[in-house]
C-alpha atoms as a PDB file:
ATOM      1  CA  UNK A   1     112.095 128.088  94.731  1.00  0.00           C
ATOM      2  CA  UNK A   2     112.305 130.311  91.216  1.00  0.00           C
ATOM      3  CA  UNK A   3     114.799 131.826  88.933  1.00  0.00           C
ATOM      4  CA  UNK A   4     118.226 132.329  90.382  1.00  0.00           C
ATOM      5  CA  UNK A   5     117.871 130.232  93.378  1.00  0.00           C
ATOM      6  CA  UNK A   6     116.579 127.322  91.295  1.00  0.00           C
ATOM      7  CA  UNK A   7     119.540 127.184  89.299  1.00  0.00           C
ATOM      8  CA  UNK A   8     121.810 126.908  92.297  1.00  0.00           C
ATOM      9  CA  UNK A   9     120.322 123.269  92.903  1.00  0.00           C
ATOM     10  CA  UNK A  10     118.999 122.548  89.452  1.00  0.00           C
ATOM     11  CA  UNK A  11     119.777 123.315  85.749  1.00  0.00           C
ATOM     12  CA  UNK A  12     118.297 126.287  84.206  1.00  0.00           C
ATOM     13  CA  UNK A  13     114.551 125.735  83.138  1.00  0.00           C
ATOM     14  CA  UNK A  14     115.146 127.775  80.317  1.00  0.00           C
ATOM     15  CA  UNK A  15     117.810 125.260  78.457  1.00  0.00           C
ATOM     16  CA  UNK A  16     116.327 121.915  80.432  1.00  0.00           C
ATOM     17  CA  UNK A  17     113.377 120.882  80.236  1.00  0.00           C
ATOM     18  CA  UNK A  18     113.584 117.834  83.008  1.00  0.00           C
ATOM     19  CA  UNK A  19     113.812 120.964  85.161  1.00  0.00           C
ATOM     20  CA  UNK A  20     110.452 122.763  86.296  1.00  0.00           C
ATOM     21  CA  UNK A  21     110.103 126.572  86.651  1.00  0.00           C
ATOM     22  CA  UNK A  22     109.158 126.142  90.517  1.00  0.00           C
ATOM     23  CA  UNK A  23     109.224 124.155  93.136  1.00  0.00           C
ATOM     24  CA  UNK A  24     107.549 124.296  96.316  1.00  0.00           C
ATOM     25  CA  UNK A  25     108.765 123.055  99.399  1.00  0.00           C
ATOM     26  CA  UNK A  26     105.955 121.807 101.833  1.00  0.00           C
ATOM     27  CA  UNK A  27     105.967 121.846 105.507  1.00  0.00           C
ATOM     28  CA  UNK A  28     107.713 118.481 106.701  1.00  0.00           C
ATOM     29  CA  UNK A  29     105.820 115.625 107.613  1.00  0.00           C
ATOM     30  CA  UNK A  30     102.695 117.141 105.801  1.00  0.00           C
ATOM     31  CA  UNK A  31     100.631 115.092 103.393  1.00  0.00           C
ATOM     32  CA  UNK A  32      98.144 116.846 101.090  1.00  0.00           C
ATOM     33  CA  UNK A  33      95.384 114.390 100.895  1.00  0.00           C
ATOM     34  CA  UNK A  34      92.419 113.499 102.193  1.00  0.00           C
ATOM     35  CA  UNK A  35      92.623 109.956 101.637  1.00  0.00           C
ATOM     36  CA  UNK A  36      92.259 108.257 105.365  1.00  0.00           C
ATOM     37  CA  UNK A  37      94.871 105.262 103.677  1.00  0.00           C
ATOM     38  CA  UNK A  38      97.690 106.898 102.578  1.00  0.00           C
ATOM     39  CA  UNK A  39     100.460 107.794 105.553  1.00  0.00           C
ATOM     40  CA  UNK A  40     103.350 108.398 103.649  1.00  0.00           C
ATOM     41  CA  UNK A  41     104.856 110.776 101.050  1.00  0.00           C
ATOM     42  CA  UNK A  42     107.905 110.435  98.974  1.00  0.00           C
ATOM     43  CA  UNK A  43     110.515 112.219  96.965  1.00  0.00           C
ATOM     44  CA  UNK A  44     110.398 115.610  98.655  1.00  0.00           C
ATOM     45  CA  UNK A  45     113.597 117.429  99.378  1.00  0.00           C
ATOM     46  CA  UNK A  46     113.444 117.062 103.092  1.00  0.00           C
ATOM     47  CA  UNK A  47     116.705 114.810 104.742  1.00  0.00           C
ATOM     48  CA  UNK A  48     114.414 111.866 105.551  1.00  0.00           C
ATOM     49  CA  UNK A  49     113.576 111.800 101.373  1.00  0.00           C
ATOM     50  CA  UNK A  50     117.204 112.520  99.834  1.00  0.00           C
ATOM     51  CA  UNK A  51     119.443 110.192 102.439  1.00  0.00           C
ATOM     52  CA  UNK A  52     119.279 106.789 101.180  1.00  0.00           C
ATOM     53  CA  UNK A  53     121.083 103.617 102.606  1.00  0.00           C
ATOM     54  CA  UNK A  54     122.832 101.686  99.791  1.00  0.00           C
ATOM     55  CA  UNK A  55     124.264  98.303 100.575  1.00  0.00           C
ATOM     56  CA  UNK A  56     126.862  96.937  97.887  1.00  0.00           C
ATOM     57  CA  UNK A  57     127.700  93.100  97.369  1.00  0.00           C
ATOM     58  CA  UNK A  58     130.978  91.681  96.086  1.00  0.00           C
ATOM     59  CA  UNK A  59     133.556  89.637  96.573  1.00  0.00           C
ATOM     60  CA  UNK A  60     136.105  91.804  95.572  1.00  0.00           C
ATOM     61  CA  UNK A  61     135.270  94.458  97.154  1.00  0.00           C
ATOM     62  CA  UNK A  62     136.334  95.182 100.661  1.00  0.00           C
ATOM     63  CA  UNK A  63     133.826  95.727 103.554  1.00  0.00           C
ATOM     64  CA  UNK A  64     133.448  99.813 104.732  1.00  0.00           C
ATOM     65  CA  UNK A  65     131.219 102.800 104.989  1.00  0.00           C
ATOM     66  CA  UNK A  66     131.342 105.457 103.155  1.00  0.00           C
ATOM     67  CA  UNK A  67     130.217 108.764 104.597  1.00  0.00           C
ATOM     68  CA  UNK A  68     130.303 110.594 102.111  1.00  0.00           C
ATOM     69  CA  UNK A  69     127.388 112.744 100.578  1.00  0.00           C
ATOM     70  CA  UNK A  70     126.851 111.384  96.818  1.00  0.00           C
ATOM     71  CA  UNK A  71     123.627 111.534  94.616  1.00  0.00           C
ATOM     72  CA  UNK A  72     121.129 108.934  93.694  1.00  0.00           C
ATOM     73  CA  UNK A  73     122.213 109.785  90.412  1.00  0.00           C
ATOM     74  CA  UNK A  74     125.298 108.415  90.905  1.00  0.00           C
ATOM     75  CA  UNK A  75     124.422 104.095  91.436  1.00  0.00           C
ATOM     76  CA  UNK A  76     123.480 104.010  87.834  1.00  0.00           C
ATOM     77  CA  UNK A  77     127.169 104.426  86.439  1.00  0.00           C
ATOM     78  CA  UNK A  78     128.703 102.703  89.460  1.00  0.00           C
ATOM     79  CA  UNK A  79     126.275  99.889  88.137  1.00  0.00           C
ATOM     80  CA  UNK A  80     128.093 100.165  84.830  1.00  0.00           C
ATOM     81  CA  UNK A  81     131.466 100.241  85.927  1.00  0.00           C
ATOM     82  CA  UNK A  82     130.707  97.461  87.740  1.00  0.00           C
ATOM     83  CA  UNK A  83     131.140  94.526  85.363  1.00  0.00           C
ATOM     84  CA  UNK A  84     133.543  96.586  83.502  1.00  0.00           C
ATOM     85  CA  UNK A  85     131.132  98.266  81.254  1.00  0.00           C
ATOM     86  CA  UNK A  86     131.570 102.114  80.408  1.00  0.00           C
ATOM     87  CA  UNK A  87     129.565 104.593  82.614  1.00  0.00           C
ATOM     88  CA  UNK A  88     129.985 107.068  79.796  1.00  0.00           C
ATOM     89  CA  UNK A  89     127.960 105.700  77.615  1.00  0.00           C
ATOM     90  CA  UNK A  90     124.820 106.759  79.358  1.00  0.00           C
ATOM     91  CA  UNK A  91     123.996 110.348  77.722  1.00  0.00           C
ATOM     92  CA  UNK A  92     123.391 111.812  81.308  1.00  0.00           C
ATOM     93  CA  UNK A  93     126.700 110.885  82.347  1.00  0.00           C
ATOM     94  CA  UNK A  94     128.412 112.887  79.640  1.00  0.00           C
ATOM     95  CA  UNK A  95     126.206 115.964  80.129  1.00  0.00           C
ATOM     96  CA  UNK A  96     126.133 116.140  83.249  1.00  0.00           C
ATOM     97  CA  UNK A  97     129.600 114.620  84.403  1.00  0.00           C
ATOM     98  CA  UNK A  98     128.007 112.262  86.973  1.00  0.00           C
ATOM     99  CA  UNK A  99     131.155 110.822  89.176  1.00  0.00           C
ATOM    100  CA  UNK A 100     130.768 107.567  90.263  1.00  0.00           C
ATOM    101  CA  UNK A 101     130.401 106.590  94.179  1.00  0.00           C
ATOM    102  CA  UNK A 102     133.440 107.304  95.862  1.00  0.00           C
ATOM    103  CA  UNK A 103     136.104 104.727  97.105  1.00  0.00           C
ATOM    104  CA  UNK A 104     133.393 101.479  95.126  1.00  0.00           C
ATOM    105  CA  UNK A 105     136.424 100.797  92.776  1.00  0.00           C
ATOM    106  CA  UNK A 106     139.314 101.511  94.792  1.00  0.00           C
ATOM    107  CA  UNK A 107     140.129  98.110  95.818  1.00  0.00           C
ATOM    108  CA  UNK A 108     140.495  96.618  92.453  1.00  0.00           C
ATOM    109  CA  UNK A 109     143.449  99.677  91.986  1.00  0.00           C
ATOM    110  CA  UNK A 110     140.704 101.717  89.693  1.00  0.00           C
ATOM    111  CA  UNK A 111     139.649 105.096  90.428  1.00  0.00           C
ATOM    112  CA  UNK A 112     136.129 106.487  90.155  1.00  0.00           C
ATOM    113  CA  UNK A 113     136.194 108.498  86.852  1.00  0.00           C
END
């Protein structure tokens, strides 16, 4: 993945330099290595690497799953906003206008923003 169809998924290279200039995908369930002790890979962009379970504790929160597709990016401001602190603080959360999970604040009569 290069030039246009980077920056569909990904900031441009050109003005961010956490972003590389290409990425390449490799076939699922591969692991480049010769190492006989190693059997597992992580932080690809396959479905088994980006879907992540994420349990929540609190007692005023209100049991439920939520379905919804969010980003990993996304449990650092909800950590925040937690104990009441602001999520906007954090410089990637104004430049990139991270939300914060959807429905975690809902039962205290907050919204996510």
């Amino acid at each position: 993945m290069a030039g246009d169809e980077l920056k569909l998924k990904f900031n441009s290279p050109t003005k961010d330099s956490r972003t590389p200039g290409i990425l390449v995908q490799p076939v699922y369930g591969t692991i480049y290595t010769t190492s006989t002790k190693k059997n597992a890979e992580h932080g690809g962009f396959n479905f088994g690497d980006t879907n992540v379970g994420l349990i929540i504790s609190n007692p005023d929160l209100h049991p439920r799953t939520v379905k919804t597709p969010v980003a990993t990016s996304q449990v650092a401001p909800a950590i925040l906003k937690a104990p009441g602190l602001d999520p906007g603080q954090l410089n990637s959360v104004r430049k990139e206008g991270t939300e914060i999970l959807p429905l975690l604040f809902q039962d205290r009569g907050e919204d996510n923003n």
